[in-house]
PDB file of N, CA and C in Angstrom:
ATOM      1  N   UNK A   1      92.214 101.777  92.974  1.00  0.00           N
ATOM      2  CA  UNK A   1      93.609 101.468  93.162  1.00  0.00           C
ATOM      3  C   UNK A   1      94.340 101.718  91.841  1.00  0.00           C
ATOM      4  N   UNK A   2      95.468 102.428  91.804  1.00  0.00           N
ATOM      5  CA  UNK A   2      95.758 103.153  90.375  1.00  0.00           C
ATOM      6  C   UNK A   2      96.740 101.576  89.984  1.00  0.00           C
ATOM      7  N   UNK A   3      97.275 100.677  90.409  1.00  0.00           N
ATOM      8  CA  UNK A   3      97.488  99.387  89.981  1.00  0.00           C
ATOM      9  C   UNK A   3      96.176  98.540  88.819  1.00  0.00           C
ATOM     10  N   UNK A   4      95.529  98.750  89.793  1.00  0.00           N
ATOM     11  CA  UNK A   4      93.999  97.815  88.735  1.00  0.00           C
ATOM     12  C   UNK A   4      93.628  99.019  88.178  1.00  0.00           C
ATOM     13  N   UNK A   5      93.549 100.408  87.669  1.00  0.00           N
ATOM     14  CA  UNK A   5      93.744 101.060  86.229  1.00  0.00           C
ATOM     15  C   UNK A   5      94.635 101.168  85.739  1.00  0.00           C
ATOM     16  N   UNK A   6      95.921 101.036  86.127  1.00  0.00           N
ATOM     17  CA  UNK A   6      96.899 100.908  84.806  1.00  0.00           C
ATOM     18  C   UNK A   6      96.723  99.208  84.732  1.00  0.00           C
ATOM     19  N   UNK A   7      96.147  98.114  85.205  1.00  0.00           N
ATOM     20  CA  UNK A   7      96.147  96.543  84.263  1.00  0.00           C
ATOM     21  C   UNK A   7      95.336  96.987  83.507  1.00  0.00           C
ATOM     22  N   UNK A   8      94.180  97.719  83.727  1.00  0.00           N
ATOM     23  CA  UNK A   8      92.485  97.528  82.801  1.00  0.00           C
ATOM     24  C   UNK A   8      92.730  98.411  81.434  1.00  0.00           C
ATOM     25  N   UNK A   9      93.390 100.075  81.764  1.00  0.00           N
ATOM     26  CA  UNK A   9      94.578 100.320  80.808  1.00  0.00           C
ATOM     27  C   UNK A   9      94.644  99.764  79.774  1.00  0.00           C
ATOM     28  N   UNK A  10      96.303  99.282  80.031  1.00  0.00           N
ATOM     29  CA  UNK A  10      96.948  98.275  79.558  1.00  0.00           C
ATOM     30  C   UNK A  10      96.362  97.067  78.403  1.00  0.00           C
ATOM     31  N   UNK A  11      95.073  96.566  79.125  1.00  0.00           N
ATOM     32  CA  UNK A  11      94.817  95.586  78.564  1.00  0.00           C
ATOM     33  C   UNK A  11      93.901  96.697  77.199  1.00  0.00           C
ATOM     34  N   UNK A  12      93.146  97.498  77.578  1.00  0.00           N
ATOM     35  CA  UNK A  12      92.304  98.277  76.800  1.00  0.00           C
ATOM     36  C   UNK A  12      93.002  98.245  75.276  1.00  0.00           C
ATOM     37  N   UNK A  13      94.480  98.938  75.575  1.00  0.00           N
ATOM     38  CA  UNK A  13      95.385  98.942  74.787  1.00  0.00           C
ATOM     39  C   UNK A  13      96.132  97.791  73.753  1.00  0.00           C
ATOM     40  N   UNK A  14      95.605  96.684  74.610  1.00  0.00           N
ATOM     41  CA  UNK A  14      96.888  95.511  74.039  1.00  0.00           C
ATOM     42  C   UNK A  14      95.603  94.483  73.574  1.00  0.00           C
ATOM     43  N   UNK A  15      94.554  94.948  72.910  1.00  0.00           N
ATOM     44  CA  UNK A  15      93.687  93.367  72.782  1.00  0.00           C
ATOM     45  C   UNK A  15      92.713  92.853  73.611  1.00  0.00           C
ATOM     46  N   UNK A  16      92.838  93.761  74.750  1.00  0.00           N
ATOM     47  CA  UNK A  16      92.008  92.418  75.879  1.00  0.00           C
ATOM     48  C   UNK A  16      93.429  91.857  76.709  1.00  0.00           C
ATOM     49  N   UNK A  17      94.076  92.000  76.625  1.00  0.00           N
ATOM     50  CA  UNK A  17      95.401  91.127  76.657  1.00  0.00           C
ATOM     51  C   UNK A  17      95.871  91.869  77.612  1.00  0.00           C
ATOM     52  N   UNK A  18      96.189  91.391  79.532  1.00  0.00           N
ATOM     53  CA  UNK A  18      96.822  91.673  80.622  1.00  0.00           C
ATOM     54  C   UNK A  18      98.345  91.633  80.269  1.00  0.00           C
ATOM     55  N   UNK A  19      98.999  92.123  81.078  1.00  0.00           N
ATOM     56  CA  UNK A  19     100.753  91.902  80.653  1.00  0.00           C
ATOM     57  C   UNK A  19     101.292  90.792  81.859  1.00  0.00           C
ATOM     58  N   UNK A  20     101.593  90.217  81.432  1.00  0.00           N
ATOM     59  CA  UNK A  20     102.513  88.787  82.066  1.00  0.00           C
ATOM     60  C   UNK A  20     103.099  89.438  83.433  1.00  0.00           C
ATOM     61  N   UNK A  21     103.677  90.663  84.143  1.00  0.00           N
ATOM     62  CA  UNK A  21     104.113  91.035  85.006  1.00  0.00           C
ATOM     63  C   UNK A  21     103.536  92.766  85.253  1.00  0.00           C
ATOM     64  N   UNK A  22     103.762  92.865  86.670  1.00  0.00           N
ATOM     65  CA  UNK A  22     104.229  94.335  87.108  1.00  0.00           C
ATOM     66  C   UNK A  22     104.670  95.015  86.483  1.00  0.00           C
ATOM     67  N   UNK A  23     105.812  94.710  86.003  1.00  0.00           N
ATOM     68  CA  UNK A  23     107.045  95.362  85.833  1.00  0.00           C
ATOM     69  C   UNK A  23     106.533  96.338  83.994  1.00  0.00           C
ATOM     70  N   UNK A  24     105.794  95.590  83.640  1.00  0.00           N
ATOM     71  CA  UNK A  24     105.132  96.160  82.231  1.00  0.00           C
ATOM     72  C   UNK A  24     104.404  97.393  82.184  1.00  0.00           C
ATOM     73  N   UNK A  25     103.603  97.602  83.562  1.00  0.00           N
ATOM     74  CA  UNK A  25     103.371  98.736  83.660  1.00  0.00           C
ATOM     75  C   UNK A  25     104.095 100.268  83.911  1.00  0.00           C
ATOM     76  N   UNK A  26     105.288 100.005  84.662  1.00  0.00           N
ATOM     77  CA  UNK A  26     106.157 100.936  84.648  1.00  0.00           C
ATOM     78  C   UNK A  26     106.905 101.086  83.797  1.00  0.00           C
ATOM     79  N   UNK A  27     107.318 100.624  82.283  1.00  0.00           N
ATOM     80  CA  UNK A  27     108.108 100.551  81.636  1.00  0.00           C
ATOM     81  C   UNK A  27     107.779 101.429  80.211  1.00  0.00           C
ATOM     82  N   UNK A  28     108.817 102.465  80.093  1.00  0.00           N
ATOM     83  CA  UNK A  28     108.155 103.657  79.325  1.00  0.00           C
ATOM     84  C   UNK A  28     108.494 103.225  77.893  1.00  0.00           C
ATOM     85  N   UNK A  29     107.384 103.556  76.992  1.00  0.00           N
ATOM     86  CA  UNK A  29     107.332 103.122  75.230  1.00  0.00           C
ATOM     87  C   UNK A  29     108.477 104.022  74.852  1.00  0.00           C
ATOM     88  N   UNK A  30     108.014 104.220  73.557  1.00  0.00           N
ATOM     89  CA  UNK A  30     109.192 104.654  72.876  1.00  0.00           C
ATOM     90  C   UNK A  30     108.851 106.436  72.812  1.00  0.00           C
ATOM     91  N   UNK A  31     107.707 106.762  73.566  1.00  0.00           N
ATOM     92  CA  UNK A  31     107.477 108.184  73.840  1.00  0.00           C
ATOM     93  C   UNK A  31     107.744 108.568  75.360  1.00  0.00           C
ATOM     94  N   UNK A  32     107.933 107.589  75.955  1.00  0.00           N
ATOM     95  CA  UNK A  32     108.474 107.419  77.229  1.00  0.00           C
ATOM     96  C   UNK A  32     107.139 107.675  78.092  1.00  0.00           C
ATOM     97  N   UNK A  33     105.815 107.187  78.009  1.00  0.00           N
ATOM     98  CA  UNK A  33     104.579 106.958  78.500  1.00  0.00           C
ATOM     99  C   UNK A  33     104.951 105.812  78.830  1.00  0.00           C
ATOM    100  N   UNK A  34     104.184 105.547  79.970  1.00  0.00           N
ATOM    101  CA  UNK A  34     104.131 104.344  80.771  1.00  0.00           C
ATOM    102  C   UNK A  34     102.881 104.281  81.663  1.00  0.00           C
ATOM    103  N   UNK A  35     102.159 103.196  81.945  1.00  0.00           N
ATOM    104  CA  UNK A  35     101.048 102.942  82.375  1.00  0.00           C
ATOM    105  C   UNK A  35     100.701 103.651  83.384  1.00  0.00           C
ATOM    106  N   UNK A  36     101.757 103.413  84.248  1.00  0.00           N
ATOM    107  CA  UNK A  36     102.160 104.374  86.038  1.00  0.00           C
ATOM    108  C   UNK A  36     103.440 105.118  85.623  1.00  0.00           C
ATOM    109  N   UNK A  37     102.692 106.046  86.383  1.00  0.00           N
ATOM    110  CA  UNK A  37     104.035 107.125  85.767  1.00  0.00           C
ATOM    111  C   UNK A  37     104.663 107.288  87.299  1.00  0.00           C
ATOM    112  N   UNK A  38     105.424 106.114  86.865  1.00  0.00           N
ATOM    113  CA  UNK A  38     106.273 105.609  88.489  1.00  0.00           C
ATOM    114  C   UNK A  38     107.464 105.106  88.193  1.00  0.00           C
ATOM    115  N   UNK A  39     108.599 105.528  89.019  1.00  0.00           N
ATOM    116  CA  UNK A  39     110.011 105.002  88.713  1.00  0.00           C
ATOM    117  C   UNK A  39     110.016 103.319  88.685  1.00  0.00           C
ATOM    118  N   UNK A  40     109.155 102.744  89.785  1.00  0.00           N
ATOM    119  CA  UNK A  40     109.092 101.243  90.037  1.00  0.00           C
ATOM    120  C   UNK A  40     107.511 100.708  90.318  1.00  0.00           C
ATOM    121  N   UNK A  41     107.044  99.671  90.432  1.00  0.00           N
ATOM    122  CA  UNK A  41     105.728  99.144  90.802  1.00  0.00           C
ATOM    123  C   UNK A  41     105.567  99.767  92.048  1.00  0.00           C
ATOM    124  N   UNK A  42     104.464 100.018  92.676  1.00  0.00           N
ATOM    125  CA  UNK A  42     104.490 100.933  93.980  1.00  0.00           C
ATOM    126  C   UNK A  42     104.410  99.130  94.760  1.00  0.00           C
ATOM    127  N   UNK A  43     104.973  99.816  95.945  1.00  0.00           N
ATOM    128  CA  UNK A  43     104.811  98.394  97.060  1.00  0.00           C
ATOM    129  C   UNK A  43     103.020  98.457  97.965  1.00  0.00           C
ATOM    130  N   UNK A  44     102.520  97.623  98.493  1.00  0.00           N
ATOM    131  CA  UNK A  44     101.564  97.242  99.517  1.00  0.00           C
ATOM    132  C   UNK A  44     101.957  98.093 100.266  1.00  0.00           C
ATOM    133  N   UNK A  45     101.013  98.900 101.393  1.00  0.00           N
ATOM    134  CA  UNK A  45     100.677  99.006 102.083  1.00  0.00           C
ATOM    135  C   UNK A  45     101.668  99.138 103.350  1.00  0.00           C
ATOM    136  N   UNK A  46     102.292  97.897 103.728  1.00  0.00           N
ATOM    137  CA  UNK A  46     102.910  97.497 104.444  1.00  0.00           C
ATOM    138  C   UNK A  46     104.582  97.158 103.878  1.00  0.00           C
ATOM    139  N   UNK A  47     105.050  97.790 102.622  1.00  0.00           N
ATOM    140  CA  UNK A  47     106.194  98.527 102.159  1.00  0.00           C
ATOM    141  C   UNK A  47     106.909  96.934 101.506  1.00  0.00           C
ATOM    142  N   UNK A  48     105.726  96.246 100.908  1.00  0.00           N
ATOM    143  CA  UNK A  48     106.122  94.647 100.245  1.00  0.00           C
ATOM    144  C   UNK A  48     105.768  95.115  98.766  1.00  0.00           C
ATOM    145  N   UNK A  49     105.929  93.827  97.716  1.00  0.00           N
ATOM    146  CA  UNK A  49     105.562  94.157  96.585  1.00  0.00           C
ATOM    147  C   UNK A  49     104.204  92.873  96.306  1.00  0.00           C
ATOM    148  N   UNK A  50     103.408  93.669  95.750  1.00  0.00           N
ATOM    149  CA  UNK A  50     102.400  92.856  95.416  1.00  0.00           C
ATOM    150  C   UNK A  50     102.372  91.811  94.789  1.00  0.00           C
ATOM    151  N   UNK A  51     101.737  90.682  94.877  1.00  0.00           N
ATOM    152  CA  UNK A  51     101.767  89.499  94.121  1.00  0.00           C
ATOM    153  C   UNK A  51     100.773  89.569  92.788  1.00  0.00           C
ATOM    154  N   UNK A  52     101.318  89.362  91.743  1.00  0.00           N
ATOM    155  CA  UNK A  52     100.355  89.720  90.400  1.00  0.00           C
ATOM    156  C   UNK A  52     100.450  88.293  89.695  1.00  0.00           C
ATOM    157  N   UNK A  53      99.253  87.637  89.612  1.00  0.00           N
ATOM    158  CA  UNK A  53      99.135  86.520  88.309  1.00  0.00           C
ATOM    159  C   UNK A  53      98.675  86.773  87.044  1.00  0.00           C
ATOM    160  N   UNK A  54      99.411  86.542  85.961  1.00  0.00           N
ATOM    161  CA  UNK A  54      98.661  86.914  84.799  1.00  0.00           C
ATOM    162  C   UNK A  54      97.677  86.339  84.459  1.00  0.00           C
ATOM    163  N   UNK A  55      97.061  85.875  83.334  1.00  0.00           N
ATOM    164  CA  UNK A  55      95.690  84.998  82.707  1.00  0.00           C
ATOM    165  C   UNK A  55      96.150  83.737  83.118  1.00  0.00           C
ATOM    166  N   UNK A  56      95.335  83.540  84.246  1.00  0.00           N
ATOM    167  CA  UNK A  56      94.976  81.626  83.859  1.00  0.00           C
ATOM    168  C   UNK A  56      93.834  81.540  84.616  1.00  0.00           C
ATOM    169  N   UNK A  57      93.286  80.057  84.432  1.00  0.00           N
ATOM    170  CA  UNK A  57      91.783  79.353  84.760  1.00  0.00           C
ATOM    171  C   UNK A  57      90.833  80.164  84.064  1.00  0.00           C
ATOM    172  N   UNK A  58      90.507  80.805  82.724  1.00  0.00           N
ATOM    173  CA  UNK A  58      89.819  81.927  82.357  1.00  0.00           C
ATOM    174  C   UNK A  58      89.810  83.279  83.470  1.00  0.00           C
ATOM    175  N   UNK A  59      91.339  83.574  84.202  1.00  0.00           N
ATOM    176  CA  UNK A  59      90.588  85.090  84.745  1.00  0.00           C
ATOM    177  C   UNK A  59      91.330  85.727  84.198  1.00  0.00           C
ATOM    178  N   UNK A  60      91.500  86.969  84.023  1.00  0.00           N
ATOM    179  CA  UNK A  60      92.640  87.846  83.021  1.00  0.00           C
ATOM    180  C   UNK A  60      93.541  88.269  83.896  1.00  0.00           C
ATOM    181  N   UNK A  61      93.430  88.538  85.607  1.00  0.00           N
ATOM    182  CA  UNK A  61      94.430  88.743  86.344  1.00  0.00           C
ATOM    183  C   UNK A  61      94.084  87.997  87.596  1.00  0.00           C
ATOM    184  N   UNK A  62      95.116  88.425  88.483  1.00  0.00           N
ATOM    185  CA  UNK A  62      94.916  88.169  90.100  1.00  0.00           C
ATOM    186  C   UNK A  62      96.245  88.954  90.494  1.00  0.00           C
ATOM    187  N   UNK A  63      95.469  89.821  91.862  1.00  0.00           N
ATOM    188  CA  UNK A  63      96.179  91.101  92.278  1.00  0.00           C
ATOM    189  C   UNK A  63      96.526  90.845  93.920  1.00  0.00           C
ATOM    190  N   UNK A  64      97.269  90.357  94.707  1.00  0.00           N
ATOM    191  CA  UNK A  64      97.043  90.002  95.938  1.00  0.00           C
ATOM    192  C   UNK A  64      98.506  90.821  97.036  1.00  0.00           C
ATOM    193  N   UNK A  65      98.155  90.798  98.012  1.00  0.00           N
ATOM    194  CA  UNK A  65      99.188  91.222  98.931  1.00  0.00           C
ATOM    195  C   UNK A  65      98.632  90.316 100.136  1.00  0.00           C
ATOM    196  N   UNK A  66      99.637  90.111 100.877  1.00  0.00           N
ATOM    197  CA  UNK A  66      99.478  88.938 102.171  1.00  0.00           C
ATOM    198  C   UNK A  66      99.206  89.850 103.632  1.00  0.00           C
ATOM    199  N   UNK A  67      98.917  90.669 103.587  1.00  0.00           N
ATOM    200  CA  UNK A  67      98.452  91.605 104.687  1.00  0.00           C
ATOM    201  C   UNK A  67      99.504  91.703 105.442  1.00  0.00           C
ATOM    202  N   UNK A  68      99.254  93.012 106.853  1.00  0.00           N
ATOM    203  CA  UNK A  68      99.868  93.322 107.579  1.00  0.00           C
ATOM    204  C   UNK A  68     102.014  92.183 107.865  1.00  0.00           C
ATOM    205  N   UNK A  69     101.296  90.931 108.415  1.00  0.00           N
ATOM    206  CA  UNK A  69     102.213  90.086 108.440  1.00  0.00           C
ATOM    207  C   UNK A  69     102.943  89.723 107.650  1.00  0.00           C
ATOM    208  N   UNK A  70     102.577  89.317 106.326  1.00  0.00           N
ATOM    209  CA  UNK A  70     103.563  89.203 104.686  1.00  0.00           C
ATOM    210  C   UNK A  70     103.355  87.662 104.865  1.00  0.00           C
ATOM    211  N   UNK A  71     102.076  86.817 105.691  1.00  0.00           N
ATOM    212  CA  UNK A  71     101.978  85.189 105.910  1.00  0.00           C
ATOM    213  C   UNK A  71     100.753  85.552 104.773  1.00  0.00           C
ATOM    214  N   UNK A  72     100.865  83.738 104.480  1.00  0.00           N
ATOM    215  CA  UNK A  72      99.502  83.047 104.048  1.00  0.00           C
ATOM    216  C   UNK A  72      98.102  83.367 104.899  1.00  0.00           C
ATOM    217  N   UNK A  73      96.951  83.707 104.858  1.00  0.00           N
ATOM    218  CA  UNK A  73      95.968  83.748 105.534  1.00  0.00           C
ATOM    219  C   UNK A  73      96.477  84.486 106.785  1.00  0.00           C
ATOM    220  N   UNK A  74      95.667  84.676 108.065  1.00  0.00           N
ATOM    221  CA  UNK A  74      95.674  85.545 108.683  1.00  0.00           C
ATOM    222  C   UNK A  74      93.975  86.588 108.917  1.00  0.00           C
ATOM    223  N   UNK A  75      94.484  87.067 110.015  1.00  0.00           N
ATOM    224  CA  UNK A  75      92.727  87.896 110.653  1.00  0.00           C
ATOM    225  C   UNK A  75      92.730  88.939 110.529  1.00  0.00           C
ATOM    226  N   UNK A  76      92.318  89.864 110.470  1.00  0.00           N
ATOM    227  CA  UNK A  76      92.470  91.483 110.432  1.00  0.00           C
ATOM    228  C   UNK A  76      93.459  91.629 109.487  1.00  0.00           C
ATOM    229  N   UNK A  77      93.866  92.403 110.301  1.00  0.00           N
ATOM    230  CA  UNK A  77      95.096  93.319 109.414  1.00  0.00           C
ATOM    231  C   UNK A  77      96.123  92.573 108.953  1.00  0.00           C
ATOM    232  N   UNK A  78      96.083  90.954 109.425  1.00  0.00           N
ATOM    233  CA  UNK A  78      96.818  89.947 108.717  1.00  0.00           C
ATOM    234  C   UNK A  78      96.647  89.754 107.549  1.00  0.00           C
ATOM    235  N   UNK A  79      95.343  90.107 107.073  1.00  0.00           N
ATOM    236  CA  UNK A  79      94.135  89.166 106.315  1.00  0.00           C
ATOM    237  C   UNK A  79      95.497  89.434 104.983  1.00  0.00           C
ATOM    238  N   UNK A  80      95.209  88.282 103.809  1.00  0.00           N
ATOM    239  CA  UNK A  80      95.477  88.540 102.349  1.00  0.00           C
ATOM    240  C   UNK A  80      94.369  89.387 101.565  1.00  0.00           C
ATOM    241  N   UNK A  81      94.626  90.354 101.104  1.00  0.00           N
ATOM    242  CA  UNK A  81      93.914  91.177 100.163  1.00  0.00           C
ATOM    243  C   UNK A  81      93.861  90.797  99.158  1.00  0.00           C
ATOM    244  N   UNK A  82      92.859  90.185  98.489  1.00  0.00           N
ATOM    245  CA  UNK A  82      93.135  89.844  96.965  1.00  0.00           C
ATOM    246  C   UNK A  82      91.929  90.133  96.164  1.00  0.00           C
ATOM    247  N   UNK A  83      92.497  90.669  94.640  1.00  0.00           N
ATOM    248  CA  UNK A  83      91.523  90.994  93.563  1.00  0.00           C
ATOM    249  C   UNK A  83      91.564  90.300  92.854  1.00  0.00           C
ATOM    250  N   UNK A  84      90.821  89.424  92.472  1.00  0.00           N
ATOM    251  CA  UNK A  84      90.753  88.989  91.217  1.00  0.00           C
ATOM    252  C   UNK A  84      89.394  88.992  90.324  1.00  0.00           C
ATOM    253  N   UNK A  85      89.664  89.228  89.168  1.00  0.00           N
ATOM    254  CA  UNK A  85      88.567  89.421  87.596  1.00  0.00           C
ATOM    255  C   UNK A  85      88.007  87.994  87.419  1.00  0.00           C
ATOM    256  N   UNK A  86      86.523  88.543  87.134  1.00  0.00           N
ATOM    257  CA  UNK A  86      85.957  87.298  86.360  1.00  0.00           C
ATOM    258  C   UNK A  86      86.113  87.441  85.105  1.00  0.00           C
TER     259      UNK A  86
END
């Protein structure tokens, strides 16, 4: 998923250190490189924007979308998709 290589990226770059939002990855330096070479964060699947947590409880991220429906939990194609790092 080119989302979880531009965080792993990112962090490669910054310390170990995830960026507090989305929005960090699309945002071009002062050579105008940017993590995703994307006008905006790309949306889910189902044309939503992904839910991103930065570092907490010791994990360095959490990457989630609420499936098909855009609810909490759910079966199939409802289901929540979520990544998260140990």
């Amino acid at each position: 998923m080119a989302l979880e290589s531009a965080l792993l990226h990112y962090a490669l770059n910054n310390g170990g250190e995830f960026p507090t939002g989305l929005g960090e990855l699309v945002a071009r330096d002062e050579n105008g490189a940017a993590y995703l070479d994307l006008p905006k964060v790309p949306e889910d699947p189902w044309g939503r924007r992904y839910f991103y947590a930065g570092p907490r409880d010791e994990r360095p991220y959490s990457l989630f979308t609420l499936g098909a429906d855009g609810l909490v939990g759910g079966v199939g194609a409802d289901s929540d998709l979520t990544h998260e790092t140990d």
